[in-house]
Protein backbone atom coordinates (compact mmCIF):
# COMPACT_ATOMS: atom_id res chain seq x y z
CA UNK A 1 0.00 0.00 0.00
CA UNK A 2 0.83 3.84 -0.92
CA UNK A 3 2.43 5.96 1.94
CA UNK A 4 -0.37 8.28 1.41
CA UNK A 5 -3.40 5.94 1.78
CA UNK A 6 -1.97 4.66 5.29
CA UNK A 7 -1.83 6.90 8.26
CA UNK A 8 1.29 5.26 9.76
CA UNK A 9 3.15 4.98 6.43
CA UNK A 10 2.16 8.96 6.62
CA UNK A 11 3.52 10.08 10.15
CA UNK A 12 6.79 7.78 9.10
CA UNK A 13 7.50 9.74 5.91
CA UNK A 14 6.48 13.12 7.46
CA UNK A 15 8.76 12.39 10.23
CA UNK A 16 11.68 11.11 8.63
CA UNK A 17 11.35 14.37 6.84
CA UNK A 18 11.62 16.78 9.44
CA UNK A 19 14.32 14.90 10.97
CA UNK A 20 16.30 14.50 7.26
CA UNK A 21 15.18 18.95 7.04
CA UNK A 22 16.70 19.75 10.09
CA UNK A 23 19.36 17.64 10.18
CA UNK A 24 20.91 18.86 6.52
CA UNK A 25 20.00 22.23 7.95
CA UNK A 26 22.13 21.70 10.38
CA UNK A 27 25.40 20.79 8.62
CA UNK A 28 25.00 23.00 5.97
CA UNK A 29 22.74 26.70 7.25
CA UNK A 30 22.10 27.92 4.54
CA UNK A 31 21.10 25.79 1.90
CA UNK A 32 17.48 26.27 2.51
CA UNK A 33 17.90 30.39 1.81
CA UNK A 34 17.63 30.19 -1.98
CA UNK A 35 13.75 30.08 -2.27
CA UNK A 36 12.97 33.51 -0.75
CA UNK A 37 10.58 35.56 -2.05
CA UNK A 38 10.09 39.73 -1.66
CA UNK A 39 7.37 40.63 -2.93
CA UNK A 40 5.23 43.88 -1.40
CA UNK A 41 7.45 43.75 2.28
CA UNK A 42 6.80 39.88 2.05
CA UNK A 43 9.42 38.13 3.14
CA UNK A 44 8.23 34.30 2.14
CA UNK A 45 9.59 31.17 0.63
CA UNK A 46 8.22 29.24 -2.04
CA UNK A 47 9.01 25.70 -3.51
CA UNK A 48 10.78 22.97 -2.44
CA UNK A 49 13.41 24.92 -0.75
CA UNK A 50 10.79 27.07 1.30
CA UNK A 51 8.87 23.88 1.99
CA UNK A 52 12.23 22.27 3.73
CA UNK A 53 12.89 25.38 5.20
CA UNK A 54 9.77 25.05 7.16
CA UNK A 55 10.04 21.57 8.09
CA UNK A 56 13.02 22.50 9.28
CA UNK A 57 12.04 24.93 11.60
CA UNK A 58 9.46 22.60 12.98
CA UNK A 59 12.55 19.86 13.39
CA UNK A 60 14.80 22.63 15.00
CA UNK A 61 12.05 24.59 17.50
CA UNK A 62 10.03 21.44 18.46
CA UNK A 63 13.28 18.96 18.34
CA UNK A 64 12.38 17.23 22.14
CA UNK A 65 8.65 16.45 20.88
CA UNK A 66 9.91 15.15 17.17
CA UNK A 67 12.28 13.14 19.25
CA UNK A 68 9.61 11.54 21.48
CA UNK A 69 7.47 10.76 18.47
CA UNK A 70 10.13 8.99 16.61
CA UNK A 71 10.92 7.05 19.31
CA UNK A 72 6.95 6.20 19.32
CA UNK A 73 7.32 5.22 16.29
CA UNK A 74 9.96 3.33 15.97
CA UNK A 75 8.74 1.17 19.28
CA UNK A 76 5.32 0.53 17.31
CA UNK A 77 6.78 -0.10 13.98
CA UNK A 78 9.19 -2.82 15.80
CA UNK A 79 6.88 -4.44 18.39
CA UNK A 80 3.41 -3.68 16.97
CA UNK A 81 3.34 -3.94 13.10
């Protein structure tokens, strides 16, 4: 089955992608910086880069709570699956 059409399939990849964002953000600052836009006082991002950026964020501000859910995860993917 798709990683879309089930939920835990779905929390893995979304995980594993905040960890992989922050992580890369974290060797290498500022790779995520080239998908800023200015438009009107706006400072946004857009694309892939901008979407990374903000997974990143989430992996670097909320990095104890990411942690615990991983480890969730993991636990039920080994023990329960």
């Amino acid at each position: 089955m798709s990683a879309i059409f089930d939920f835990t399939s779905l929390i893995t990849v979304v995980l594993l992608l905040i960890c992989t964002a922050a992580f890369v953000r974290e060797i290498r600052p500022g790779i995520y910086d080239g998908g800023r836009t200015y438009e009107r006082g706006f400072k946004g991002r857009s694309g892939f880069s901008g979407f990374m950026w903000k997974l990143s964020r989430i992996g670097e501000r909320l990095s104890p709570y990411v942690a615990a859910c991983c480890i969730v995860m993991a636990v039920h993917l080994l023990f329960f699956r």
